[in-house]
C-alpha atoms as a PDB file:
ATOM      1  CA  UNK A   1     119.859  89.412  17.584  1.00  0.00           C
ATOM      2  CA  UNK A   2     117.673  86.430  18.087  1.00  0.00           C
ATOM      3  CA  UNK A   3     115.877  85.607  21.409  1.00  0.00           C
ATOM      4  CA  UNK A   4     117.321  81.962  20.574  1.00  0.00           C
ATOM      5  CA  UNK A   5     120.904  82.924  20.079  1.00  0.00           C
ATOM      6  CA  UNK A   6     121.260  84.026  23.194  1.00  0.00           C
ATOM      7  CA  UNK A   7     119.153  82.585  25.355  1.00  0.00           C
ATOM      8  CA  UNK A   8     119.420  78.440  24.058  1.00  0.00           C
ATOM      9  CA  UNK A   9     123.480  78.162  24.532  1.00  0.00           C
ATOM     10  CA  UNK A  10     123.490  80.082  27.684  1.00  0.00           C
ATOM     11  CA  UNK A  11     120.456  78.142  29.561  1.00  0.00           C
ATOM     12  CA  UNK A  12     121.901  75.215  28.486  1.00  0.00           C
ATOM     13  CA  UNK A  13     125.100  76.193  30.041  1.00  0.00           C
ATOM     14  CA  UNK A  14     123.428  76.936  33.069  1.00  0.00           C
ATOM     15  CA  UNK A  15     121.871  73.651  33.260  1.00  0.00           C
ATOM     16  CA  UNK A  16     125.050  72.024  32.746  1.00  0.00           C
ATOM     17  CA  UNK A  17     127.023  73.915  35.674  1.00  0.00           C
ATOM     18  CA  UNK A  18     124.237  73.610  38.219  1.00  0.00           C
ATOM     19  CA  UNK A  19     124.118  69.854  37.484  1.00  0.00           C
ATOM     20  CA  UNK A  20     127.710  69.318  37.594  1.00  0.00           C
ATOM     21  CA  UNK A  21     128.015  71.565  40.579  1.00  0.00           C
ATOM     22  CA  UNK A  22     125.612  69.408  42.284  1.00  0.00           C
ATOM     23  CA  UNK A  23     127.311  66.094  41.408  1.00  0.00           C
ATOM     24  CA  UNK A  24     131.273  67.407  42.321  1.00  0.00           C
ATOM     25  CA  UNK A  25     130.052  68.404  45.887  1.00  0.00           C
ATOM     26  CA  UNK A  26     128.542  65.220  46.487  1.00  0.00           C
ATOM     27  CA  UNK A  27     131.110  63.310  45.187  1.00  0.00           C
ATOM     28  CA  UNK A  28     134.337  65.282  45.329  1.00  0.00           C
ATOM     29  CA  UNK A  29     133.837  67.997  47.738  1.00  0.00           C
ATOM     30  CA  UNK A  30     132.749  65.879  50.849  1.00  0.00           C
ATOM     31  CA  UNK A  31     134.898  65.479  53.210  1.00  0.00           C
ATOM     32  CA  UNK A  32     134.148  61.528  53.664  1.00  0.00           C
ATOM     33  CA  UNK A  33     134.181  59.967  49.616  1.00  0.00           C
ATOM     34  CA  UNK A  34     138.093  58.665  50.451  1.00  0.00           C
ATOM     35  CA  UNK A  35     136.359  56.379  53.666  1.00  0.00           C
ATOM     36  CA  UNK A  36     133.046  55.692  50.848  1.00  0.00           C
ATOM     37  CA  UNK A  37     135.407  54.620  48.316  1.00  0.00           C
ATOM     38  CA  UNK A  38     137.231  52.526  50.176  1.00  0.00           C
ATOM     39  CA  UNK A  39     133.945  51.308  52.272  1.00  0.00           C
ATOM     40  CA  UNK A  40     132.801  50.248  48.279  1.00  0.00           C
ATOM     41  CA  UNK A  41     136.073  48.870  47.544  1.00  0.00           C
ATOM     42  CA  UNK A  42     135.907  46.333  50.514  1.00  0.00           C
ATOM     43  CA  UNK A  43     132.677  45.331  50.097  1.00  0.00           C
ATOM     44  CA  UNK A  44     133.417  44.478  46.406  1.00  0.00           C
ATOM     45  CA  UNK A  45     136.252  41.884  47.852  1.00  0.00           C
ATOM     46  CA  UNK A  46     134.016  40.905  50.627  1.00  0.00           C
ATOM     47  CA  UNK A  47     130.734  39.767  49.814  1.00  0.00           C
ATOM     48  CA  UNK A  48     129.231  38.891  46.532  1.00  0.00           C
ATOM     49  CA  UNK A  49     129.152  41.767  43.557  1.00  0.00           C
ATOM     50  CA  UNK A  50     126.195  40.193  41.887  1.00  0.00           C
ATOM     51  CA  UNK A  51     124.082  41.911  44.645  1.00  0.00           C
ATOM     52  CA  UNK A  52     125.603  44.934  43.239  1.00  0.00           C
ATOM     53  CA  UNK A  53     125.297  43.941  39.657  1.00  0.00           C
ATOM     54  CA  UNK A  54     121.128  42.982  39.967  1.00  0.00           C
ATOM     55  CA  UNK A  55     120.868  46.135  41.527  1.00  0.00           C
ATOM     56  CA  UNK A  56     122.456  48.083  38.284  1.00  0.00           C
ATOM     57  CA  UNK A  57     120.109  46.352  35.884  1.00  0.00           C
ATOM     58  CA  UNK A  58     117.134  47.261  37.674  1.00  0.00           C
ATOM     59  CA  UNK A  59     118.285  50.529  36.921  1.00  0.00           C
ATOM     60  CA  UNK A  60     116.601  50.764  32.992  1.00  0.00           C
ATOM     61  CA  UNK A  61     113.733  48.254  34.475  1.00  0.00           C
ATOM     62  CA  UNK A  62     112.838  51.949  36.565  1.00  0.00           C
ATOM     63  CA  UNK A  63     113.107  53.990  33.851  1.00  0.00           C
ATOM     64  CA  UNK A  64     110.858  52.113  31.538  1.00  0.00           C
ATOM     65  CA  UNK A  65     108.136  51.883  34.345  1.00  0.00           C
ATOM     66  CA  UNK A  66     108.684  55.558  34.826  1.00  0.00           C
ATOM     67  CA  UNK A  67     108.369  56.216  31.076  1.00  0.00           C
ATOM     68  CA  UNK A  68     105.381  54.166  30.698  1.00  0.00           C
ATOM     69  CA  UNK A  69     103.513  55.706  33.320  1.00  0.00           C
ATOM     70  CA  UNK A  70     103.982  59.244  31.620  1.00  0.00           C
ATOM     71  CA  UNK A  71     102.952  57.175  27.948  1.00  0.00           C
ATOM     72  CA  UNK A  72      99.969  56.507  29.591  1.00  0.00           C
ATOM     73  CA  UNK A  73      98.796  59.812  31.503  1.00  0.00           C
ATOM     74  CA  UNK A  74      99.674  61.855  28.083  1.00  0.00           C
ATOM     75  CA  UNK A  75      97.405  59.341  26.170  1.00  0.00           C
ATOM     76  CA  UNK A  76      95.045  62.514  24.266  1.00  0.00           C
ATOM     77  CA  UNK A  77      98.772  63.786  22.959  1.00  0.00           C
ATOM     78  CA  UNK A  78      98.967  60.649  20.763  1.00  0.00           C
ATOM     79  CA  UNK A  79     101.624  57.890  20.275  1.00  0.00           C
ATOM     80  CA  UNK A  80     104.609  58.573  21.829  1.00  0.00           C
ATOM     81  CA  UNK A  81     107.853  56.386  21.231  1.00  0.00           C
ATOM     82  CA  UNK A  82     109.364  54.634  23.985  1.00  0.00           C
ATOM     83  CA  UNK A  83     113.232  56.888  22.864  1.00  0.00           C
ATOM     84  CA  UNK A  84     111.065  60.052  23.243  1.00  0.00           C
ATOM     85  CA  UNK A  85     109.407  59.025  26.528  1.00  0.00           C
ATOM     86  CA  UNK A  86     113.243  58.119  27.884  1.00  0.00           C
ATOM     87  CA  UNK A  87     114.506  61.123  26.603  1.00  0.00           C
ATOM     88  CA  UNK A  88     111.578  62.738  28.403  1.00  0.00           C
ATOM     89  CA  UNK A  89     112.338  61.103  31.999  1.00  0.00           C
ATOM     90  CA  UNK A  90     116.056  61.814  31.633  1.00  0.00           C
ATOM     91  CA  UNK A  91     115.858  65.157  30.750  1.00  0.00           C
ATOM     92  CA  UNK A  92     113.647  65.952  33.532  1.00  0.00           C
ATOM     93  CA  UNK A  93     115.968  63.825  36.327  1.00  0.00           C
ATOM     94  CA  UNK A  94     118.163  66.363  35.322  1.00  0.00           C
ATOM     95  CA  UNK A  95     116.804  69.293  35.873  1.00  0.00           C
ATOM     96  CA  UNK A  96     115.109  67.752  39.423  1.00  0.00           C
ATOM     97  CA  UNK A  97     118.197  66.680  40.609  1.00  0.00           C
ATOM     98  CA  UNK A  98     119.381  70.588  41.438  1.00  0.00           C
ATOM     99  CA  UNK A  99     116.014  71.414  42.270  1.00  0.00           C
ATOM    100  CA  UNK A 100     114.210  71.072  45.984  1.00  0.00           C
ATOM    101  CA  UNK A 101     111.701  68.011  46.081  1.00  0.00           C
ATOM    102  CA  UNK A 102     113.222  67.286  42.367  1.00  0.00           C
ATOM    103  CA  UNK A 103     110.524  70.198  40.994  1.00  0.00           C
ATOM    104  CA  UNK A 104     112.617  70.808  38.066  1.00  0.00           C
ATOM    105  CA  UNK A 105     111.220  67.516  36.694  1.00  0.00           C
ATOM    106  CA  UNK A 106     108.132  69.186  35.983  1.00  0.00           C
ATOM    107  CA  UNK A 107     110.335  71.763  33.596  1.00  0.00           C
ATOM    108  CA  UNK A 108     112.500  69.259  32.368  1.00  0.00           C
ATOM    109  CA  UNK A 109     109.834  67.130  30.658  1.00  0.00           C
ATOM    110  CA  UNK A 110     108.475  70.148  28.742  1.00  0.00           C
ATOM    111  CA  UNK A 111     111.871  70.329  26.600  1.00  0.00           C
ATOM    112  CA  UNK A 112     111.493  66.864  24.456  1.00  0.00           C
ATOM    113  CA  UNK A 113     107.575  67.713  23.922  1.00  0.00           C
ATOM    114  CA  UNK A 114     105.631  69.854  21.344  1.00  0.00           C
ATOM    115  CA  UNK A 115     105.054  73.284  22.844  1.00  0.00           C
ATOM    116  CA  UNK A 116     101.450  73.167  22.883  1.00  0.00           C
ATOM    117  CA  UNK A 117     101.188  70.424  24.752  1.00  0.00           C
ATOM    118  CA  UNK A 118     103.511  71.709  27.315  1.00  0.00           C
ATOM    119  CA  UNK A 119     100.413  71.818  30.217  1.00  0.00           C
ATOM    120  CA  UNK A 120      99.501  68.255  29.742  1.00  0.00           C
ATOM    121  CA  UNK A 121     102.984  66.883  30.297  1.00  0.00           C
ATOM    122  CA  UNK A 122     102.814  69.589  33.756  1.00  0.00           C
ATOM    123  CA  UNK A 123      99.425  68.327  34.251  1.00  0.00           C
ATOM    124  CA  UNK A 124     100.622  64.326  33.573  1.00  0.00           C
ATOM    125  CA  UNK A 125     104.010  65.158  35.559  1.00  0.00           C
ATOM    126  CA  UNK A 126     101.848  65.738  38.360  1.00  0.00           C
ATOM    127  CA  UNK A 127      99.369  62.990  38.303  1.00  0.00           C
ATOM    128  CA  UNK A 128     102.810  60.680  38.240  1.00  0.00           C
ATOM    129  CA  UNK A 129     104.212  62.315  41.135  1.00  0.00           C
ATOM    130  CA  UNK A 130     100.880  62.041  42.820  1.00  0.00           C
ATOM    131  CA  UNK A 131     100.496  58.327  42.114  1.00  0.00           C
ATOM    132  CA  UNK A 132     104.180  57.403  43.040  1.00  0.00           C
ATOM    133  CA  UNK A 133     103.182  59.393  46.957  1.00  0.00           C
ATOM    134  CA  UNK A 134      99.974  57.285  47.111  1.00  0.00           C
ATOM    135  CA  UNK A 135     101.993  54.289  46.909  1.00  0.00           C
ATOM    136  CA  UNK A 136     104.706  55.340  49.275  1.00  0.00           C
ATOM    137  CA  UNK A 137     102.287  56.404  51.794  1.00  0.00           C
ATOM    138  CA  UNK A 138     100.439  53.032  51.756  1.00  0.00           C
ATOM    139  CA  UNK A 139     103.367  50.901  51.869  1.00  0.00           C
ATOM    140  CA  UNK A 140     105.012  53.871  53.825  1.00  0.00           C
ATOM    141  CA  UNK A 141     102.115  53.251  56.835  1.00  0.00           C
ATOM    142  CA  UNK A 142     102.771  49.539  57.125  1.00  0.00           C
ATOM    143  CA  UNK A 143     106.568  49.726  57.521  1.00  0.00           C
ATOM    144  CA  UNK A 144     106.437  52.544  59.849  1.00  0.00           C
ATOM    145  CA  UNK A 145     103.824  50.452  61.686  1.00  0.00           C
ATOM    146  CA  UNK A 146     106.308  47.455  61.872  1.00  0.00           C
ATOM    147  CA  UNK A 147     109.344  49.387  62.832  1.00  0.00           C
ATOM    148  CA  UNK A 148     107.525  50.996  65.580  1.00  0.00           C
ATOM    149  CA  UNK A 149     106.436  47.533  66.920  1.00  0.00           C
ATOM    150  CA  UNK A 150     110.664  46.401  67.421  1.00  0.00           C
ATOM    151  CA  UNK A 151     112.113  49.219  67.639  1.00  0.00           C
ATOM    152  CA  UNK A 152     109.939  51.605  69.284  1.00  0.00           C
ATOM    153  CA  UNK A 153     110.883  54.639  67.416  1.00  0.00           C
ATOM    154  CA  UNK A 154     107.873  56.157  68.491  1.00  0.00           C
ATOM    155  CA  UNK A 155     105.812  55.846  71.828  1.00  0.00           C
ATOM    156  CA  UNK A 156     102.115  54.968  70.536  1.00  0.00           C
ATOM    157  CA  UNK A 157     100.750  58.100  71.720  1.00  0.00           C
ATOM    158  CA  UNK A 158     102.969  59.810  69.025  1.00  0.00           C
ATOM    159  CA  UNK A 159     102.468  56.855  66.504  1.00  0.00           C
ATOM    160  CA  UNK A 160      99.175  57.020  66.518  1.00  0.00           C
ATOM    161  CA  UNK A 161      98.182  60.559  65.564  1.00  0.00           C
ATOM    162  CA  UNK A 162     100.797  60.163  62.714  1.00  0.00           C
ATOM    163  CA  UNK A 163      98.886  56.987  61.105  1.00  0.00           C
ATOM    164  CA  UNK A 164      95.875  58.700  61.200  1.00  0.00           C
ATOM    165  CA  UNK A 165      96.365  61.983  59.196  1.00  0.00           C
ATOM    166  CA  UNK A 166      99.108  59.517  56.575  1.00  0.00           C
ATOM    167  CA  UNK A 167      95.481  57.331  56.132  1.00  0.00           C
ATOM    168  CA  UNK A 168      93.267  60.634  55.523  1.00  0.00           C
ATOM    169  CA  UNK A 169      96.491  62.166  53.003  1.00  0.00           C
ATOM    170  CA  UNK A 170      96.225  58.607  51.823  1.00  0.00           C
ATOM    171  CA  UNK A 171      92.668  58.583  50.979  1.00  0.00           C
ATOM    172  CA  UNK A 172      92.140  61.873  49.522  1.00  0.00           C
ATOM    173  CA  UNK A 173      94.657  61.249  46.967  1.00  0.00           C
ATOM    174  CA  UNK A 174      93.363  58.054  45.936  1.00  0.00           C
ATOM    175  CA  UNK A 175      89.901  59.756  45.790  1.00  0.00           C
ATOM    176  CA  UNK A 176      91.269  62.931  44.161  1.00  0.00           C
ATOM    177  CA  UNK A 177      93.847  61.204  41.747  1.00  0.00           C
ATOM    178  CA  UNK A 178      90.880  58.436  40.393  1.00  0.00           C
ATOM    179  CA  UNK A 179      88.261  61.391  40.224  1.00  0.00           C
ATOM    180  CA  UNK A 180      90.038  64.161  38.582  1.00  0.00           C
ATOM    181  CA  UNK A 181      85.987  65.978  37.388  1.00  0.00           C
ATOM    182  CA  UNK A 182      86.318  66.575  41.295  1.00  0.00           C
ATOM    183  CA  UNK A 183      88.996  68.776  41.145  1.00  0.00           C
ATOM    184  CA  UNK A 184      87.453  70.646  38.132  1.00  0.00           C
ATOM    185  CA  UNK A 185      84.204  71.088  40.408  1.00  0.00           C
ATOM    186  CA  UNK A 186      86.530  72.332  42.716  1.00  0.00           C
ATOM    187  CA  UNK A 187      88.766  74.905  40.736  1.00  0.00           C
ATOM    188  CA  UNK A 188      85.098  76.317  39.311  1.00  0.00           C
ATOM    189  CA  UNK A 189      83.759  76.853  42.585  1.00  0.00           C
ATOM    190  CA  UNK A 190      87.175  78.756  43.696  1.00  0.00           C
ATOM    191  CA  UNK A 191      86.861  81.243  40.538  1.00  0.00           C
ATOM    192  CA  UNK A 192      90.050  80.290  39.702  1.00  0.00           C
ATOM    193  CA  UNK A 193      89.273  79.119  35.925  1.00  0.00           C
ATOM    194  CA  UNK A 194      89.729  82.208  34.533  1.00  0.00           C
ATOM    195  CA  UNK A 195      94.006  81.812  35.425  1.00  0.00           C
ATOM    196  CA  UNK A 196      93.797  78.913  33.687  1.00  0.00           C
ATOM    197  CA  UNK A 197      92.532  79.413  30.306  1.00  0.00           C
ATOM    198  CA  UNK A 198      95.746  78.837  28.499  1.00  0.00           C
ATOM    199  CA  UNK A 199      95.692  75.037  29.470  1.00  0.00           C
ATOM    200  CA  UNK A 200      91.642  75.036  29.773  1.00  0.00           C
ATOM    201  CA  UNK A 201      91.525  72.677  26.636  1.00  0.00           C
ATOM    202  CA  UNK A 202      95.097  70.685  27.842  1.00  0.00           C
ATOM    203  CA  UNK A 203      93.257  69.604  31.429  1.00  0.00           C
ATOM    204  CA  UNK A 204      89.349  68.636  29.514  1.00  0.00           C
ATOM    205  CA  UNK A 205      91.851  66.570  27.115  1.00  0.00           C
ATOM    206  CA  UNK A 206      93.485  65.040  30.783  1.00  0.00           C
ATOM    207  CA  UNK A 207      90.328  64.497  32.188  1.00  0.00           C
ATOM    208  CA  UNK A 208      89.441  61.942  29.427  1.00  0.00           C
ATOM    209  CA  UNK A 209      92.073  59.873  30.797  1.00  0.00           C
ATOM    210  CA  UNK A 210      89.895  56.381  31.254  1.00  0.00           C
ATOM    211  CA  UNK A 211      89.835  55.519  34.994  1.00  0.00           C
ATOM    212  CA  UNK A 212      91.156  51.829  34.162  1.00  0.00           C
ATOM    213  CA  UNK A 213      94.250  53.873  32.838  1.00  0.00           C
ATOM    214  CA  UNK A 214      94.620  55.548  35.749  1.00  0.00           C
ATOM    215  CA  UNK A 215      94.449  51.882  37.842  1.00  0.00           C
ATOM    216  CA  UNK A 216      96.911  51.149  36.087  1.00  0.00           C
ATOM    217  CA  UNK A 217      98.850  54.124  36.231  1.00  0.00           C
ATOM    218  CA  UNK A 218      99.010  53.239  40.297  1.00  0.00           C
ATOM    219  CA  UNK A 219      99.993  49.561  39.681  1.00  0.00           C
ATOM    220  CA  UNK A 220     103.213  50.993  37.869  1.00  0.00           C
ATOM    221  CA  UNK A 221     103.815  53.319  40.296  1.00  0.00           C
ATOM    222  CA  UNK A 222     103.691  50.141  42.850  1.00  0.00           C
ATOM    223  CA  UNK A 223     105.750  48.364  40.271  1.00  0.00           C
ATOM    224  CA  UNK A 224     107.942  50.937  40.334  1.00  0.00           C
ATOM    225  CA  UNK A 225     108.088  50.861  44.534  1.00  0.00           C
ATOM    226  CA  UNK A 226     109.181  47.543  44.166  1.00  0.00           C
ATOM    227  CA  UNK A 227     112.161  48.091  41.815  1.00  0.00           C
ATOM    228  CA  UNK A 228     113.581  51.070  43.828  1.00  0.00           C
ATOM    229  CA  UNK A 229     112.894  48.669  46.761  1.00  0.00           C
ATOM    230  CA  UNK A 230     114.801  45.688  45.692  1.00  0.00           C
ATOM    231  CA  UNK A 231     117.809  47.918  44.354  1.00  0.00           C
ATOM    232  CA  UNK A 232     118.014  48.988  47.970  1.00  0.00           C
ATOM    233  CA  UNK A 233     117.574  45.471  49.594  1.00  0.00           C
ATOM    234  CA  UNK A 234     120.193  44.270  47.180  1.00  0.00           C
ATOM    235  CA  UNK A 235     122.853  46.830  48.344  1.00  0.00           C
ATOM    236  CA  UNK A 236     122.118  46.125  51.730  1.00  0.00           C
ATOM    237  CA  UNK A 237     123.218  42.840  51.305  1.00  0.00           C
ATOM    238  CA  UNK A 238     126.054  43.871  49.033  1.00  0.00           C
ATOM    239  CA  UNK A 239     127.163  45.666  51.957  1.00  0.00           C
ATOM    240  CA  UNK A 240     126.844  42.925  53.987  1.00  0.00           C
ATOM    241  CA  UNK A 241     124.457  43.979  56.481  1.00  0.00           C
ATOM    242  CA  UNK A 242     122.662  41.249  58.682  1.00  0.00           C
ATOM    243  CA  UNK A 243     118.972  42.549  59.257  1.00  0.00           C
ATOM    244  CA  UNK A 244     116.181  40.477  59.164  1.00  0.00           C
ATOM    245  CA  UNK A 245     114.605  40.812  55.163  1.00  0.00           C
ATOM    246  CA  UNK A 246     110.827  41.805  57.427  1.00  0.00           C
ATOM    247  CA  UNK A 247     112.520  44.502  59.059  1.00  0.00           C
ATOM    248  CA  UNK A 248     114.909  45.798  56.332  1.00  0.00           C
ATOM    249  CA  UNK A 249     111.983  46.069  54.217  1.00  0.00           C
ATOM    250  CA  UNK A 250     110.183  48.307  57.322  1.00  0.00           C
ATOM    251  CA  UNK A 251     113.015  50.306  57.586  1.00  0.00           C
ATOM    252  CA  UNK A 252     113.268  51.057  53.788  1.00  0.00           C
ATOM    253  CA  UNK A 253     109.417  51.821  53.394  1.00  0.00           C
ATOM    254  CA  UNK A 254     110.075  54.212  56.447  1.00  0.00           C
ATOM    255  CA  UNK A 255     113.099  56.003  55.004  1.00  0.00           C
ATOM    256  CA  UNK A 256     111.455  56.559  51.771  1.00  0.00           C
ATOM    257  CA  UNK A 257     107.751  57.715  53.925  1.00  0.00           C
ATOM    258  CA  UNK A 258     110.197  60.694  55.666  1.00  0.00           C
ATOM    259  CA  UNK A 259     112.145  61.360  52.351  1.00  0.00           C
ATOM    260  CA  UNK A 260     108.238  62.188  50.677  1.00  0.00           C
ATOM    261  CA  UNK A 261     107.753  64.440  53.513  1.00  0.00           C
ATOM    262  CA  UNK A 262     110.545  66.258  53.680  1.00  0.00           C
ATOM    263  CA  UNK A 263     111.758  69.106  51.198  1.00  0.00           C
ATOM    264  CA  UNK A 264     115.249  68.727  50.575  1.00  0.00           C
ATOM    265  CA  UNK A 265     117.304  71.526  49.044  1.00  0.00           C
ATOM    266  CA  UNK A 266     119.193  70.110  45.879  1.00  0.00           C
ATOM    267  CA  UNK A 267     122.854  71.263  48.010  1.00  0.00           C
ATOM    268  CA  UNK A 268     121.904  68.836  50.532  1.00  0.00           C
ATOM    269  CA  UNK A 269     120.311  65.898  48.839  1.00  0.00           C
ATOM    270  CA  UNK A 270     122.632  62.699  49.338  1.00  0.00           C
ATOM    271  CA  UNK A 271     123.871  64.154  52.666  1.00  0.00           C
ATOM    272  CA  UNK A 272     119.791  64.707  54.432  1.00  0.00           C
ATOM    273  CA  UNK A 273     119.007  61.080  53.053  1.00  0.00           C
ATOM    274  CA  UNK A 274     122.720  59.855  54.684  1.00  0.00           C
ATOM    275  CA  UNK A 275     120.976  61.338  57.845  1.00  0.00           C
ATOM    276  CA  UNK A 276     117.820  60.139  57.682  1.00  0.00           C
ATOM    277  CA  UNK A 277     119.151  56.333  56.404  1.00  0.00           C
ATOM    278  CA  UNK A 278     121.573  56.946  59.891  1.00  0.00           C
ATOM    279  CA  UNK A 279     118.380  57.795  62.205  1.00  0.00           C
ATOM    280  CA  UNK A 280     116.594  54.453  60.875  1.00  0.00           C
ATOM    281  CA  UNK A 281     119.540  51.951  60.768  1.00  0.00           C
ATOM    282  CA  UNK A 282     121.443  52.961  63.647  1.00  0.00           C
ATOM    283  CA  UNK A 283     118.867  51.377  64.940  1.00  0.00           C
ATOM    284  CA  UNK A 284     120.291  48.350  64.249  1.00  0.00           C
ATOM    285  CA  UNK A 285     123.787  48.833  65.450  1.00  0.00           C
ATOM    286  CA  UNK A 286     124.922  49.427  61.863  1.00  0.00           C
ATOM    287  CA  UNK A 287     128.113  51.114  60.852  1.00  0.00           C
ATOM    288  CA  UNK A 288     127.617  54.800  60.585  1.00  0.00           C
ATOM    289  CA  UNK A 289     129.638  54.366  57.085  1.00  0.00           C
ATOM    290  CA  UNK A 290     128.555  51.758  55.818  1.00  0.00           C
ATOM    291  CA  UNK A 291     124.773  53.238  55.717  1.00  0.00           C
ATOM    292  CA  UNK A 292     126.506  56.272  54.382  1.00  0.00           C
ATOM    293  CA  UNK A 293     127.753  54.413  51.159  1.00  0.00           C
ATOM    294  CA  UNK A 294     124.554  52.572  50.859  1.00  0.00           C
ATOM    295  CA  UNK A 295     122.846  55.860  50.736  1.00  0.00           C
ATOM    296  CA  UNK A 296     125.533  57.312  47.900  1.00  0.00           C
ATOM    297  CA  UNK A 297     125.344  53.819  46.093  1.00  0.00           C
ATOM    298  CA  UNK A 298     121.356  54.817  45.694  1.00  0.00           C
ATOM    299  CA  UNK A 299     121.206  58.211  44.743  1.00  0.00           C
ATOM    300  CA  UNK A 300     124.451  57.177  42.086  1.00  0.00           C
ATOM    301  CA  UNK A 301     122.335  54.653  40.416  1.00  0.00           C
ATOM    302  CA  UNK A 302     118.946  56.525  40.669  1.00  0.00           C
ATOM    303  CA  UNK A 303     119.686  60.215  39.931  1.00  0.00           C
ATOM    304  CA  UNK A 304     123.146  60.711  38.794  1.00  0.00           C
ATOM    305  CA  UNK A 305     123.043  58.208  35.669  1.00  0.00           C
ATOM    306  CA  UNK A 306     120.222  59.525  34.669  1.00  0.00           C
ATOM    307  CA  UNK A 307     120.995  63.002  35.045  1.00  0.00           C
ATOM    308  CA  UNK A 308     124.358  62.587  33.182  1.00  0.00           C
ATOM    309  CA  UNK A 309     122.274  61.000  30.219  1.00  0.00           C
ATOM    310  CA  UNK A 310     119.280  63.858  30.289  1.00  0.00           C
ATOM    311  CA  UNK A 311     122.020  66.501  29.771  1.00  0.00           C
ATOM    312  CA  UNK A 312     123.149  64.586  26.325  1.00  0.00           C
ATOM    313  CA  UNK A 313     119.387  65.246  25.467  1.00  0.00           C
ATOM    314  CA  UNK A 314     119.083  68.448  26.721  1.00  0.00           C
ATOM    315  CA  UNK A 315     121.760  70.128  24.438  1.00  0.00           C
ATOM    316  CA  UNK A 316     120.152  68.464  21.670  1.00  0.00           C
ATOM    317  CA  UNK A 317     116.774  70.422  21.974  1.00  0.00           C
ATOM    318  CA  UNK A 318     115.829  74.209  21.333  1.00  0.00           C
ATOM    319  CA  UNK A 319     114.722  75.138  25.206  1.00  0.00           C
ATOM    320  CA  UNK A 320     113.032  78.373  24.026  1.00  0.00           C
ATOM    321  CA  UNK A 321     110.882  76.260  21.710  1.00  0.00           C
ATOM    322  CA  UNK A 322     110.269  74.197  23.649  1.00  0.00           C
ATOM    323  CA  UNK A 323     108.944  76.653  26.225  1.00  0.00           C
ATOM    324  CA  UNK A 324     106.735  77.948  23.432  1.00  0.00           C
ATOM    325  CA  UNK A 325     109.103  81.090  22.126  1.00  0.00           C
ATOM    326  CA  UNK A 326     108.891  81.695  18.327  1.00  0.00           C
ATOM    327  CA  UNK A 327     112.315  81.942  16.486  1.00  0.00           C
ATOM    328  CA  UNK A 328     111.334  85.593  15.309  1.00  0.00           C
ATOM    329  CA  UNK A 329     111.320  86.492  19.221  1.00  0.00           C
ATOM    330  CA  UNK A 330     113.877  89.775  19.306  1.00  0.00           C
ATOM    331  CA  UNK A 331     115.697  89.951  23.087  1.00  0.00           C
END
């Protein structure tokens, strides 16, 4: 029997549970979606649903920045359509969403792409991730900064050391992420390059990537900062919370500096960012539910949507291909 015949139907099945697993137990399985529902429901009748609405039509405005930015860091694999590049970020939302730190992503974009250039989209996955952390530090440093000064989260003796090592993370992977011949030097010295030789020719086509491309890689990752930003400023006031739009904008850059840092199991996901987004905006004597259904509203719009729509393209693709299996493969 063939590897395929086996192996294609019941991955994708896999895929399929894990992902729907993931979404009933956030949505159906906790104990407080009757009091979110109804927290949603109120605020539709309450304050003004075009807050909600922008907020859903930034959604495709993220995914094409998203898409674009892996366009441009797989430049030596040729054109690549804007469908394929979508079908590329879905795909891989959906297999990060039931992952820790969303490292499925990095597995999921291998299944819409050729298999030989399977370490270039790794290799390009990365240098996205890497860029979108460099801008979240950055911005991540000044809001932290700002809360601290009205809220005193943290005494400056504790502040202080913090800044400092975020600026030296910060600066290395600028350095790192605009000079990627450094990391070469780097991986030579090691002796490492001989575990590499199956993507040898994959990383010298990456390291052609222009360093104007890269520039511009960052600026849509800052574009991108911004979207994700406004969606949440938009359901804040869709929720009808009154915080000051300098301090909202501190706390947000601070929830999603913590969220970076912090590896959260895929079980866990929407409930750890309910608790961090109650640490940061309890702060501001605001209801304990209401930050609660901001934080589902988020990860609804921003993982789930995207997830459902990557699993269309996922059982549309051969996986073991993809992964580089021949169809004469015998199990």
């Amino acid at each position: 029997m063939k590897f395929h015949s086996i192996w294609n139907p019941l991955l994708k099945a896999m895929i399929f549970g894990l992902v729907a697993y993931i979404i009933y137990r956030h949505i159906i399985l906790r104990a407080n979606f009757e009091e979110l529902y109804l927290s949603f429901i109120s605020s539709i009748s309450t304050s003004k649903p075009i807050f909600l609405i922008a907020a859903i039509l930034l959604m495709p405005l993220n995914w094409f920045l998203e898409s674009l930015k892996w366009r441009k860091l797989m430049l030596s694999a040729g054109p690549i359509s804007k469908i394929l590049a979508y079908k590329t970020i879905f795909s891989g939302i959906s297999l990060g969403i039931i992952t820790p730190q969303r490292l499925g992503e990095y597995g999921g974009r291998l299944l819409t792409i050729p298999a030989e250039k399977n370490w270039l989209s790794i290799l390009s996955t990365l240098a996205g991730s890497i860029s979108q952390n460099i801008v979240t530090l950055g911005i991540g440093i000044i809001g932290l900064s700002l809360l601290s000064m009205h809220t005193q989260i943290l005494n400056n003796l504790l502040l202080f050391p913090i800044l400092i090592a975020i600026i030296v993370f910060l600066s290395a992977g600028v350095y790192l992420f605009l000079n990627v011949d450094f990391v070469a030097a780097i991986l030579s010295k090691l002796q490492v390059k001989k575990y590499f030789l199956k993507f040898q020719k994959q990383y010298h086509e990456f390291r052609l990537i222009p360093r104007a491309h890269l520039a511009q890689v960052l600026f849509l990752s800052l574009l991108r900062y911004m979207i994700y930003s406004s969606q949440y400023m938009l359901l804040i006031y869709f929720l009808g919370w009154n915080i000051e739009w300098n301090i909202m904008l501190a706390g947000i850059s601070t929830i999603f500096l913590i969220q970076s840092g912090i590896p959260i199991p895929p079980f866990l996901g929407v409930l750890a960012r309910g608790e961090i987004g109650i640490v940061i905006w309890s702060l501001f004597e605001v209801n304990e539910l209401s930050i609660l259904t901001l934080t589902f509203l988020i990860w609804v719009l921003n993982l789930v949507v995207p997830a459902l729509l990557g699993l269309i393209v996922i059982f549309n693709v051969n996986i073991i291909a993809a992964l580089g299996y021949s169809e004469n493969d015998k199990t």
